[in-house]
PDB file of N, CA and C in Angstrom:
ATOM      1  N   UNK A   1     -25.351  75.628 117.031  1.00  0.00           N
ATOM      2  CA  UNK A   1     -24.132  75.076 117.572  1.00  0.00           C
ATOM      3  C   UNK A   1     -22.959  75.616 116.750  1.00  0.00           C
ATOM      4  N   UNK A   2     -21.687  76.263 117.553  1.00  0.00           N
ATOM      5  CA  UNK A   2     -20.774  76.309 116.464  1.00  0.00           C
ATOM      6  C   UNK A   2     -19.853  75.314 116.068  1.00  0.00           C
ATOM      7  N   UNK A   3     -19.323  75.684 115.227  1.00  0.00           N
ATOM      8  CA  UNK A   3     -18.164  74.710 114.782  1.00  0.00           C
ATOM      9  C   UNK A   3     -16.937  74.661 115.291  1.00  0.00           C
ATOM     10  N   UNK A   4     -16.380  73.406 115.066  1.00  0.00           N
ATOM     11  CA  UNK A   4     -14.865  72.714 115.784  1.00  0.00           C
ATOM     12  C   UNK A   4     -14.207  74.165 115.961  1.00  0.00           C
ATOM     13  N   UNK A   5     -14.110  75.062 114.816  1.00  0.00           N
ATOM     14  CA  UNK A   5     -12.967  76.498 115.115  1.00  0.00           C
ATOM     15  C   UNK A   5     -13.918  77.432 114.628  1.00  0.00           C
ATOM     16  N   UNK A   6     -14.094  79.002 114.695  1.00  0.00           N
ATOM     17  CA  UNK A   6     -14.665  79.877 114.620  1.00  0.00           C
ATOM     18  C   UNK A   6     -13.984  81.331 114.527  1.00  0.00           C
ATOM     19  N   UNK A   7     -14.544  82.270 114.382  1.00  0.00           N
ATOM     20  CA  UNK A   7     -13.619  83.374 114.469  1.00  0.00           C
ATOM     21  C   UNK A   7     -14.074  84.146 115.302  1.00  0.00           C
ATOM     22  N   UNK A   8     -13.192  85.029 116.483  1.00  0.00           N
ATOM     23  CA  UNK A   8     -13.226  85.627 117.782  1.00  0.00           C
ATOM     24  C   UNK A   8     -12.595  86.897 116.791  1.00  0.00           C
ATOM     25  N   UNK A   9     -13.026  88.221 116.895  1.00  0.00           N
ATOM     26  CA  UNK A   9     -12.486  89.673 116.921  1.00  0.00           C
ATOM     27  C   UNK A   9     -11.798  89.437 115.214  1.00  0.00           C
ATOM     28  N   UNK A  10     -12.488  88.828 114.457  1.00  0.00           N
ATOM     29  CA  UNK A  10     -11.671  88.251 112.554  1.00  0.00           C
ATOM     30  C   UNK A  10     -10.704  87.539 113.143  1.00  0.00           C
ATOM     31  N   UNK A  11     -10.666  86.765 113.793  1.00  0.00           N
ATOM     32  CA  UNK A  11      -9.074  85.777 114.055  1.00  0.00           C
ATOM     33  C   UNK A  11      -9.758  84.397 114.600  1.00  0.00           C
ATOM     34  N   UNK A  12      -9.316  83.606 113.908  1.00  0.00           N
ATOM     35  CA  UNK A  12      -9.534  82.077 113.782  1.00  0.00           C
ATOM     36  C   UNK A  12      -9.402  81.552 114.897  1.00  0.00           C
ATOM     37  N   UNK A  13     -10.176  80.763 116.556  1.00  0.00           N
ATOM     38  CA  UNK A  13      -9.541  80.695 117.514  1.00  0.00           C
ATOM     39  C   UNK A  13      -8.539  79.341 117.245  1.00  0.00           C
ATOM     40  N   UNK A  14      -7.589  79.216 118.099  1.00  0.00           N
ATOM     41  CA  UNK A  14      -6.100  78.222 117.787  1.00  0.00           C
ATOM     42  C   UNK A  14      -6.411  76.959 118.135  1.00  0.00           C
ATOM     43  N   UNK A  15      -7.686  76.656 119.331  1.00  0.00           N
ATOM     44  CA  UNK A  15      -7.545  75.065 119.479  1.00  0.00           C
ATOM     45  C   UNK A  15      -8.649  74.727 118.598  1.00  0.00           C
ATOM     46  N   UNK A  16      -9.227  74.096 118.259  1.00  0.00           N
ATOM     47  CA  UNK A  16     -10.317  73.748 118.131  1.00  0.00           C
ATOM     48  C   UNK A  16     -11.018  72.957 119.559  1.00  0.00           C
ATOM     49  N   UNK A  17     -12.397  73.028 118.876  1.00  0.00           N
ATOM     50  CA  UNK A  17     -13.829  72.824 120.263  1.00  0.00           C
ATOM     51  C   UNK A  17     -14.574  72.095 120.006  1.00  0.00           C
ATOM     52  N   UNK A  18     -15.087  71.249 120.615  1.00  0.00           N
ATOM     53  CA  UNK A  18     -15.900  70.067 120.472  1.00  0.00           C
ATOM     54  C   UNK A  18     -17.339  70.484 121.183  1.00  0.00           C
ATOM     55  N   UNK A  19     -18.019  71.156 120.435  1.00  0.00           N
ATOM     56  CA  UNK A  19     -19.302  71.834 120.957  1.00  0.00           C
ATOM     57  C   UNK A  19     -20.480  70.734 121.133  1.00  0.00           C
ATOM     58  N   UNK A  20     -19.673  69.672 120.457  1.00  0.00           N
ATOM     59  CA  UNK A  20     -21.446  68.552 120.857  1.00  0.00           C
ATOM     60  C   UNK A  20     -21.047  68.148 121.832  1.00  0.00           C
ATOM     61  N   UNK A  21     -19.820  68.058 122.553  1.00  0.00           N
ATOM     62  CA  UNK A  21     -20.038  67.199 123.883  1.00  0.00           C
ATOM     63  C   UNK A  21     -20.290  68.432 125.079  1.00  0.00           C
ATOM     64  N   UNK A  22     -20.257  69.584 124.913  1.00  0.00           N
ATOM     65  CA  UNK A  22     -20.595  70.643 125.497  1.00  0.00           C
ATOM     66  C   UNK A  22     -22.259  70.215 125.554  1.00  0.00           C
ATOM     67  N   UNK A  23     -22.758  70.744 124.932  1.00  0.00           N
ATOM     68  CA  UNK A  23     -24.613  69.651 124.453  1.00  0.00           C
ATOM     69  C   UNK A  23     -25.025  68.469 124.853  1.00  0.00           C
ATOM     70  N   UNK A  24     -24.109  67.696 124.810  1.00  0.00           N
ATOM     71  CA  UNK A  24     -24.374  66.151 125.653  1.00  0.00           C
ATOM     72  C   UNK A  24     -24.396  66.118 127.291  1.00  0.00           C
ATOM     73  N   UNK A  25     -23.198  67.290 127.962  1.00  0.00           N
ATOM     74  CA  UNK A  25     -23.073  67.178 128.811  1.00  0.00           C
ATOM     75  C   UNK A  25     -23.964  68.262 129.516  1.00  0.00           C
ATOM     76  N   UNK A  26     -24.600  69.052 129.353  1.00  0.00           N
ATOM     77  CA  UNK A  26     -25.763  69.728 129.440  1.00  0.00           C
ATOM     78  C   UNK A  26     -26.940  68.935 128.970  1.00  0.00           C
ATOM     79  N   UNK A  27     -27.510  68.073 128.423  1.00  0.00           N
ATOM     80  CA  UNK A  27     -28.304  67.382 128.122  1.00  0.00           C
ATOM     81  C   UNK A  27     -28.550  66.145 129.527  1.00  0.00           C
ATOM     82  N   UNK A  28     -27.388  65.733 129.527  1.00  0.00           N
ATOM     83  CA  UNK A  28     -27.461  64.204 130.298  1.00  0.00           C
ATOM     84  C   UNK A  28     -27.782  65.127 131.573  1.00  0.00           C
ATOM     85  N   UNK A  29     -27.054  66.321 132.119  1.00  0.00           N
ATOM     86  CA  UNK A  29     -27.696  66.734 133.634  1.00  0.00           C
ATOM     87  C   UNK A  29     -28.764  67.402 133.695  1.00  0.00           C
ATOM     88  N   UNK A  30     -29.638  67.306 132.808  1.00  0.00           N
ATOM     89  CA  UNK A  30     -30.769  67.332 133.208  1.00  0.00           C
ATOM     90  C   UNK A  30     -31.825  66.463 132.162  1.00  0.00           C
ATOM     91  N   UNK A  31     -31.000  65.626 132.158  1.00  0.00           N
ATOM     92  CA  UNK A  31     -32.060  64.492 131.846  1.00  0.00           C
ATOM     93  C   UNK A  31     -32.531  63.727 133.509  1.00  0.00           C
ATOM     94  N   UNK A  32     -32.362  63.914 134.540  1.00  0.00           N
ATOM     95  CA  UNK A  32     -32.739  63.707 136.029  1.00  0.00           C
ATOM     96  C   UNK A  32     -32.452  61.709 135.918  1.00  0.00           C
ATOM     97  N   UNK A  33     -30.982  61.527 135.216  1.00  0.00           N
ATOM     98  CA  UNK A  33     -30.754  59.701 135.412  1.00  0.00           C
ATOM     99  C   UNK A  33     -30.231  59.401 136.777  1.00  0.00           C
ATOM    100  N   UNK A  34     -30.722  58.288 136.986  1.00  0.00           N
ATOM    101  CA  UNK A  34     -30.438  57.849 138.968  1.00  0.00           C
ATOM    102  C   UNK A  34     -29.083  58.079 138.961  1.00  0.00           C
ATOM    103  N   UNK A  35     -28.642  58.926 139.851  1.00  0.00           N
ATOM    104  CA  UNK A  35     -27.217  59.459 140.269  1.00  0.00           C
ATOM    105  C   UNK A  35     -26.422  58.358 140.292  1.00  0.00           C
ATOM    106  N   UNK A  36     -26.231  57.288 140.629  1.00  0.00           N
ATOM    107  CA  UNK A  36     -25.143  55.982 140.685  1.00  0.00           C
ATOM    108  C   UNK A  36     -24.894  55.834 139.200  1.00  0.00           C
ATOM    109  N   UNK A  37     -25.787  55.548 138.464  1.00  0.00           N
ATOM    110  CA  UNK A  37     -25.588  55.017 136.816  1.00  0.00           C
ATOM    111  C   UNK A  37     -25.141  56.517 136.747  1.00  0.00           C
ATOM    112  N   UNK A  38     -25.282  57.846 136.715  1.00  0.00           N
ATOM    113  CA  UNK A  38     -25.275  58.730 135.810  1.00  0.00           C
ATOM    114  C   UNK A  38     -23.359  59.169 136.316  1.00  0.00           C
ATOM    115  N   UNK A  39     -23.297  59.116 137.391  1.00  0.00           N
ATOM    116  CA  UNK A  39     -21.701  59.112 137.866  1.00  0.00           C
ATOM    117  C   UNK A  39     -20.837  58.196 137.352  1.00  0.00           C
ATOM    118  N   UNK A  40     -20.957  56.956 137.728  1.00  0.00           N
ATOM    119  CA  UNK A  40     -20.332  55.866 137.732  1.00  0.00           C
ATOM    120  C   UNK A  40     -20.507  54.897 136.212  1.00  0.00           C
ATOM    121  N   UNK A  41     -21.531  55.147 135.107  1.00  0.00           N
ATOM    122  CA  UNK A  41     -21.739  54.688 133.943  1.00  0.00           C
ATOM    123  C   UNK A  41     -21.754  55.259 133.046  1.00  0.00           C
ATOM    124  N   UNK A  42     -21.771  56.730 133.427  1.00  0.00           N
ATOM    125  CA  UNK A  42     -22.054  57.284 131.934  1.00  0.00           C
ATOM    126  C   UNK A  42     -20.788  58.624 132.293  1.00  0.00           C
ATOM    127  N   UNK A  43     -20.665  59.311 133.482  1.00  0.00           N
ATOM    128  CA  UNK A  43     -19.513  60.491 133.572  1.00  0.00           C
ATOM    129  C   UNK A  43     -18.236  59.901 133.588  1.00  0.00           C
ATOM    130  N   UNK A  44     -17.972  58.753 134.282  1.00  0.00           N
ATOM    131  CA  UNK A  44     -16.493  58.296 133.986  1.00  0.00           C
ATOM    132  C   UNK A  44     -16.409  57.471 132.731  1.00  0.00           C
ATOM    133  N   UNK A  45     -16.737  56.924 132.227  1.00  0.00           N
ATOM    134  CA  UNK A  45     -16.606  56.107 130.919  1.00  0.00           C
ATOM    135  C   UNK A  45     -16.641  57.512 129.493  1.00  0.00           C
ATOM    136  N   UNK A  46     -16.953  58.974 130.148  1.00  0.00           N
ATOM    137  CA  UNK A  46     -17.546  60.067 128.889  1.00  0.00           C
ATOM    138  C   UNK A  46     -15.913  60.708 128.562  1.00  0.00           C
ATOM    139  N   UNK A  47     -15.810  61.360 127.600  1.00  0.00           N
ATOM    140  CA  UNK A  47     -14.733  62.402 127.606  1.00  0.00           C
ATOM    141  C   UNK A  47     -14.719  63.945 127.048  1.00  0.00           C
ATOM    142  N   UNK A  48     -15.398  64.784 128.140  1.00  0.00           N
ATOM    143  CA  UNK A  48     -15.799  65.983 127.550  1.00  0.00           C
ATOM    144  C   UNK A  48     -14.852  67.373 127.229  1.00  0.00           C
ATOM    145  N   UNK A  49     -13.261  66.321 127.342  1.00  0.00           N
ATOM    146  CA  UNK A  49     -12.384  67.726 126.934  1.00  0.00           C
ATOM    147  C   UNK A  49     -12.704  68.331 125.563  1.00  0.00           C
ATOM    148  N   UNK A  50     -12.165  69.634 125.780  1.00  0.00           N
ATOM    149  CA  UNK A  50     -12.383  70.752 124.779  1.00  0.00           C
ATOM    150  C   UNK A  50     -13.639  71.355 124.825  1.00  0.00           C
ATOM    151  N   UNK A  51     -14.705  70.681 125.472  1.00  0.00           N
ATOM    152  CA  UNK A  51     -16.344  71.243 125.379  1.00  0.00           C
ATOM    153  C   UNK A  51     -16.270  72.584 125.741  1.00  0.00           C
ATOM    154  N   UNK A  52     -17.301  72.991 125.228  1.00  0.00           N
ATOM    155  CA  UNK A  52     -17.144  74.957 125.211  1.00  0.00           C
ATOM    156  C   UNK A  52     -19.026  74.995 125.818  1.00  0.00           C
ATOM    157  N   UNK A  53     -19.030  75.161 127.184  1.00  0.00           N
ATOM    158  CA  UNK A  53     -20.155  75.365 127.925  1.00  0.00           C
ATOM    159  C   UNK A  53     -20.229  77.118 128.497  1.00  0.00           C
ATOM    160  N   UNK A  54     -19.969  78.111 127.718  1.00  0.00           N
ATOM    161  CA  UNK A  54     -20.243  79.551 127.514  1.00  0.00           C
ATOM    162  C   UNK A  54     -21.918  79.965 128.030  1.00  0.00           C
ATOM    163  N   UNK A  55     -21.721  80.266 129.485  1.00  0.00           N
ATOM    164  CA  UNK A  55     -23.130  80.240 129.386  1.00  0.00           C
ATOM    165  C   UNK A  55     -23.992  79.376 130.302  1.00  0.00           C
ATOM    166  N   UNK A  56     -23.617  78.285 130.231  1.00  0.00           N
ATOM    167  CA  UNK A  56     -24.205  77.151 130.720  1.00  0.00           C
ATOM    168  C   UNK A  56     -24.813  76.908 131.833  1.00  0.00           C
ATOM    169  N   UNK A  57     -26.066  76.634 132.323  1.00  0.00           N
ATOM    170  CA  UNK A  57     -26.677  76.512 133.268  1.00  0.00           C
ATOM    171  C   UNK A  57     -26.536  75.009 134.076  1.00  0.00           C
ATOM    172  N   UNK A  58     -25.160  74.565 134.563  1.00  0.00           N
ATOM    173  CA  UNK A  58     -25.224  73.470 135.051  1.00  0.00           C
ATOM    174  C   UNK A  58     -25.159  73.615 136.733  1.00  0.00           C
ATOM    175  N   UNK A  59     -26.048  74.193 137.214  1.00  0.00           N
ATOM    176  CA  UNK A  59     -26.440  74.395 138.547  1.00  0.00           C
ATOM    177  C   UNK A  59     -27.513  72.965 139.077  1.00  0.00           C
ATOM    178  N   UNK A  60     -26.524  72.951 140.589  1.00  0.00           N
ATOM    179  CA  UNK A  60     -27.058  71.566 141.093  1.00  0.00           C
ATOM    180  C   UNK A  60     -26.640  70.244 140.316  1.00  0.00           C
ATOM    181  N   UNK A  61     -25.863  70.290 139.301  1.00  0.00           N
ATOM    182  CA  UNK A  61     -25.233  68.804 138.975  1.00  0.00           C
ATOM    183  C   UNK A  61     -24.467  68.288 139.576  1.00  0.00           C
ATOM    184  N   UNK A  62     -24.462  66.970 139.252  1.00  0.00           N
ATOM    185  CA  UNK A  62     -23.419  65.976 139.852  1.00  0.00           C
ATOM    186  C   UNK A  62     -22.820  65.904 138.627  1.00  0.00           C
ATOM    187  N   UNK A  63     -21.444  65.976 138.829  1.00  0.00           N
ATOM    188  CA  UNK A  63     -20.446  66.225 137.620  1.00  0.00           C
ATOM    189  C   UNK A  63     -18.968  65.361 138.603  1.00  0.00           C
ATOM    190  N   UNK A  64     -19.268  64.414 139.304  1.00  0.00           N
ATOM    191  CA  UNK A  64     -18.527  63.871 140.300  1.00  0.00           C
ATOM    192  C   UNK A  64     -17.195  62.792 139.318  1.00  0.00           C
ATOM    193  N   UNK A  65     -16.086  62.905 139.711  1.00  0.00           N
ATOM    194  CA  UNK A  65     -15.337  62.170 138.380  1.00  0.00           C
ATOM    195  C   UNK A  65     -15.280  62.624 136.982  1.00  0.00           C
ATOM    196  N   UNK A  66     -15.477  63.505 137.020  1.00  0.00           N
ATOM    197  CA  UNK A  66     -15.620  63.894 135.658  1.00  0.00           C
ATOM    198  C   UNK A  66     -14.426  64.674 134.960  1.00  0.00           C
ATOM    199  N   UNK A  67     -14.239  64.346 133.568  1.00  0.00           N
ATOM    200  CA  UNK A  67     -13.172  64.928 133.227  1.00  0.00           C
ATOM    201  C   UNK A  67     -13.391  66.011 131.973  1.00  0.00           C
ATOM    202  N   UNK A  68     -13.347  67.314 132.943  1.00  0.00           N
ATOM    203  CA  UNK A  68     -13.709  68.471 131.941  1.00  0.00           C
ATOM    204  C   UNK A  68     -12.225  69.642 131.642  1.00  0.00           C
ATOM    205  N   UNK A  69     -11.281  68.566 131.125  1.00  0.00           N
ATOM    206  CA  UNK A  69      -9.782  69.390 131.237  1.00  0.00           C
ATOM    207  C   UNK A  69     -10.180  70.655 130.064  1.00  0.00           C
ATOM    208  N   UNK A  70      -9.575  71.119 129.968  1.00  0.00           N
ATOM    209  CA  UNK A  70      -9.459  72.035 128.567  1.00  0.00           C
ATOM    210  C   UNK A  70     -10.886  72.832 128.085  1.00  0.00           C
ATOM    211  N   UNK A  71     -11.496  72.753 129.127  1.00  0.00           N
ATOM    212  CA  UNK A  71     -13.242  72.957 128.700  1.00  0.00           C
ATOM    213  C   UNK A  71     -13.234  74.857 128.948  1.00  0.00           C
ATOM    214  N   UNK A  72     -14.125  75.631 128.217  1.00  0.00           N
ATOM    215  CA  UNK A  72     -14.496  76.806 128.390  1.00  0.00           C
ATOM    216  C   UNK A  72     -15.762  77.228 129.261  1.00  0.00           C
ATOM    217  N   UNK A  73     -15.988  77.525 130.655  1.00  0.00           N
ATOM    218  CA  UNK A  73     -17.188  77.718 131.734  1.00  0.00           C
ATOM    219  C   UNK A  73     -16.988  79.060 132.009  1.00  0.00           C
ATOM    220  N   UNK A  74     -16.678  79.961 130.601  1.00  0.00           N
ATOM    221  CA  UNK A  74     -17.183  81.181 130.542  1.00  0.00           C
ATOM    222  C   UNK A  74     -18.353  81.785 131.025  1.00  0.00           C
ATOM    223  N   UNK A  75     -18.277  81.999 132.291  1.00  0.00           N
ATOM    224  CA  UNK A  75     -19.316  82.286 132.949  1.00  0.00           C
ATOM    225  C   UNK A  75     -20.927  81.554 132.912  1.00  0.00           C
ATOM    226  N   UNK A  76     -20.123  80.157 133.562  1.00  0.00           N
ATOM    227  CA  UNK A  76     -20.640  79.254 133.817  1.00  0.00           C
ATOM    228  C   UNK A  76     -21.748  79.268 135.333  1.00  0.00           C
ATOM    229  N   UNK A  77     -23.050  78.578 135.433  1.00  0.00           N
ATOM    230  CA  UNK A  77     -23.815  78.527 136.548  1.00  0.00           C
ATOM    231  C   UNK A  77     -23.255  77.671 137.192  1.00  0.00           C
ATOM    232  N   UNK A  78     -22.396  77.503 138.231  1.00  0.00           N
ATOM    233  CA  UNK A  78     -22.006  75.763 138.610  1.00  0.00           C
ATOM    234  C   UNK A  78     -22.111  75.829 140.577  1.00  0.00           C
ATOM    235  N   UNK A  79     -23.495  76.623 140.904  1.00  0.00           N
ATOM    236  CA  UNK A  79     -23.627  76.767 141.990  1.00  0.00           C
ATOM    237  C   UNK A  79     -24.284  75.417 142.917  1.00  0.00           C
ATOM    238  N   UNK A  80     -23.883  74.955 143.687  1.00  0.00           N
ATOM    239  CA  UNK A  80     -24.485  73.982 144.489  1.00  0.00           C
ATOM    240  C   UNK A  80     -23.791  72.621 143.734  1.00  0.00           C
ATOM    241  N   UNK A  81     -23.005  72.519 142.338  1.00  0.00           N
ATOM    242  CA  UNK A  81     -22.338  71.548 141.712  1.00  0.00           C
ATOM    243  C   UNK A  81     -21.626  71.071 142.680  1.00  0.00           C
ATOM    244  N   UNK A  82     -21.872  69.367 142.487  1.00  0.00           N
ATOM    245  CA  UNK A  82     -21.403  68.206 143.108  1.00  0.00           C
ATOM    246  C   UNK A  82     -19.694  67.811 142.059  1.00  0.00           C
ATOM    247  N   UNK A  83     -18.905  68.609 142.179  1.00  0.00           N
ATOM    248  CA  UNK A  83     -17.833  68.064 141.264  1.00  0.00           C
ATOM    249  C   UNK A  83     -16.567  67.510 142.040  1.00  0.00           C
ATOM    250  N   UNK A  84     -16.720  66.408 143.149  1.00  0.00           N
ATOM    251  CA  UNK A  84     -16.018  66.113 143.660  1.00  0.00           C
ATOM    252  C   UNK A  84     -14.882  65.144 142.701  1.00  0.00           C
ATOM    253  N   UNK A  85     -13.407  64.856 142.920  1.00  0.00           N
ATOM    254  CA  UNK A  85     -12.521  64.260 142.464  1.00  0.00           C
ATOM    255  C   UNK A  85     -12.849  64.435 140.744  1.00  0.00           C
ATOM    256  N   UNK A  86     -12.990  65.241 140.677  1.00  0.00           N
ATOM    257  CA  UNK A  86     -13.380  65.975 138.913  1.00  0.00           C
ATOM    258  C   UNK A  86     -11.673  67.089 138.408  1.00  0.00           C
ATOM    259  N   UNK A  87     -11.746  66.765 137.344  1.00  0.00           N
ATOM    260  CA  UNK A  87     -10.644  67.001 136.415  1.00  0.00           C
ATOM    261  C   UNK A  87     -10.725  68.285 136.148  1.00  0.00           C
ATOM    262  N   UNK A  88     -10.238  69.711 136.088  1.00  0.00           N
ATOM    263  CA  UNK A  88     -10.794  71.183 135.517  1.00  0.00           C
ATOM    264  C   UNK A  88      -9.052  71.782 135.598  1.00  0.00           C
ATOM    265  N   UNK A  89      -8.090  70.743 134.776  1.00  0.00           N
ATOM    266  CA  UNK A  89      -7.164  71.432 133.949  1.00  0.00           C
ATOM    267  C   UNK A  89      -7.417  72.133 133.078  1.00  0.00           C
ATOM    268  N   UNK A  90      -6.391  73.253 132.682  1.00  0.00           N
ATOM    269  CA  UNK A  90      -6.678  74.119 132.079  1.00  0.00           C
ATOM    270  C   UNK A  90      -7.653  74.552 131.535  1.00  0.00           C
ATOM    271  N   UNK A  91      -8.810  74.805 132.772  1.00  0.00           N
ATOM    272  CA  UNK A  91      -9.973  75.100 132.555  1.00  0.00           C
ATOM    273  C   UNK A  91     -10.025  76.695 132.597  1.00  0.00           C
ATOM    274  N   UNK A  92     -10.928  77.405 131.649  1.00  0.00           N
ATOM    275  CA  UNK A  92     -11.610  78.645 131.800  1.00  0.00           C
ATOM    276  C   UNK A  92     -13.002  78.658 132.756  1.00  0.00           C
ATOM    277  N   UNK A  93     -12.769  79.234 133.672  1.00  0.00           N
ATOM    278  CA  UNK A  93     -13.287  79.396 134.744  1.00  0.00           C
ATOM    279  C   UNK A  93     -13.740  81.398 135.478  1.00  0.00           C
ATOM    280  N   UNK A  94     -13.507  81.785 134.263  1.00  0.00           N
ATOM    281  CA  UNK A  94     -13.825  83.482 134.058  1.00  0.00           C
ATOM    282  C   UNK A  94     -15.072  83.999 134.397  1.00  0.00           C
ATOM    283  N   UNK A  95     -15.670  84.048 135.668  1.00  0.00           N
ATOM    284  CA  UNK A  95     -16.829  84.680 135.420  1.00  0.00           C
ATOM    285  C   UNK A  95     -17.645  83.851 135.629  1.00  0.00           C
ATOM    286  N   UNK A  96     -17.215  82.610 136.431  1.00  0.00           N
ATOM    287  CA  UNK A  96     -18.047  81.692 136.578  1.00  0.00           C
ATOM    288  C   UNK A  96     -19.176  81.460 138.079  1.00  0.00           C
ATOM    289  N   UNK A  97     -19.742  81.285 138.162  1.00  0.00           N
ATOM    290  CA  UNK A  97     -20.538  81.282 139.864  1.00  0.00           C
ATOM    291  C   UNK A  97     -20.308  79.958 140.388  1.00  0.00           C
ATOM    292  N   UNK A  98     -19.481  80.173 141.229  1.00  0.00           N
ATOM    293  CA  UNK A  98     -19.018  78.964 142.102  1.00  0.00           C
ATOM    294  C   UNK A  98     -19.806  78.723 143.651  1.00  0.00           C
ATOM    295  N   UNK A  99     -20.604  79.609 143.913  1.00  0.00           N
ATOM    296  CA  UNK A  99     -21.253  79.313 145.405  1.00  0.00           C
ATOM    297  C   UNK A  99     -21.904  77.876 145.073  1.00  0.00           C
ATOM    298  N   UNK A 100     -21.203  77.574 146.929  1.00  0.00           N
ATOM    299  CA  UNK A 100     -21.752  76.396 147.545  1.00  0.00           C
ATOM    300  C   UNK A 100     -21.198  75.001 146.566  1.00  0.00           C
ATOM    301  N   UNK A 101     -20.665  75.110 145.651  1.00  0.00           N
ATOM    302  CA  UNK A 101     -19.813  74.536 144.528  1.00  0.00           C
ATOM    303  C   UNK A 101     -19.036  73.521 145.363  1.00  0.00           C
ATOM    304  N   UNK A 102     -19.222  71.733 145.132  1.00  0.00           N
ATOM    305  CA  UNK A 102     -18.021  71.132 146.417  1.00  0.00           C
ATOM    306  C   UNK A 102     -16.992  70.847 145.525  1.00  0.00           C
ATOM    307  N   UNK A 103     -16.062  71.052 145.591  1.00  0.00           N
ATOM    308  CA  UNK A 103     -14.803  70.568 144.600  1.00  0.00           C
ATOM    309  C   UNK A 103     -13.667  70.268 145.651  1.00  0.00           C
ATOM    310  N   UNK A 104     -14.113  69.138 146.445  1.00  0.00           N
ATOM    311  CA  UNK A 104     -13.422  68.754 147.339  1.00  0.00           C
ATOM    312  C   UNK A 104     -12.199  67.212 146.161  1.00  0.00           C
ATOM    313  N   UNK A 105     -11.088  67.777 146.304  1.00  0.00           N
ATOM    314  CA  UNK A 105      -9.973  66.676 145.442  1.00  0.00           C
ATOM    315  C   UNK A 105     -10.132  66.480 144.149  1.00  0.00           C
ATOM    316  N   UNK A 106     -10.803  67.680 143.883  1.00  0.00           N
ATOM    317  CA  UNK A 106     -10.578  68.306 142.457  1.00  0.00           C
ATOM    318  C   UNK A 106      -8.998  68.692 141.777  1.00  0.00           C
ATOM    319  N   UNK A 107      -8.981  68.323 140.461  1.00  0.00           N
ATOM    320  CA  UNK A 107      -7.580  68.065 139.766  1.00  0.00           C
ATOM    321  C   UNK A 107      -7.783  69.244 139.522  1.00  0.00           C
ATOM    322  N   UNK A 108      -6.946  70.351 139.600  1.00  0.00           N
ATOM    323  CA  UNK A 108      -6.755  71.938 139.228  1.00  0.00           C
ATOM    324  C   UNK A 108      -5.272  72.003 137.759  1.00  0.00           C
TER     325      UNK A 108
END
């Protein structure tokens, strides 16, 4: 796991990153919890800004309500993702696979 800041090309990056909730939130979707509790008890009550998911295989989640502002989905899997009325301000979104992706009243 890296740490809160790191160095990109010898240069320190400027925000810092919260890489365990990047890990949590890859953890909990595929821990397979009954979709009502896992939306409604555990994604809206969570706060995964800054998470740095580089990589990340979150294909087929429900990520519904969710608030992933400021997050890095550097070529992110997020095909068939359920991210309806979900938060993805100033999100990095570079390279990411969006098929079949519903982001119907999604916060941009």
């Amino acid at each position: 796991m890296k740490p809160n800041r790191y160095l990109v090309d010898d240069i320190l990056i400027k925000e810092s990153i919260r890489p365990e909730r990047g890990q949590l939130l890859i953890t909990l979707c595929k821990s397979k919890l009954e979709p009502y509790f896992f939306v409604n008890e555990t994604l809206q009550e969570s706060n995964f800004t800054k998470s740095e998911l580089i990589n990340a295989n979150l294909r087929v989640a429900t990520l519904r309500d969710i608030n992933l502002n400021a997050v890095n989905l550097l070529k992110v899997d997020l095909r068939n993702v359920d991210a309806r009325r979900a938060s993805f301000r100033n999100v990095n979104l570079r390279n990411a696979d969006l098929e079949d992706a519903n982001f119907s009243f999604v916060d941009f």
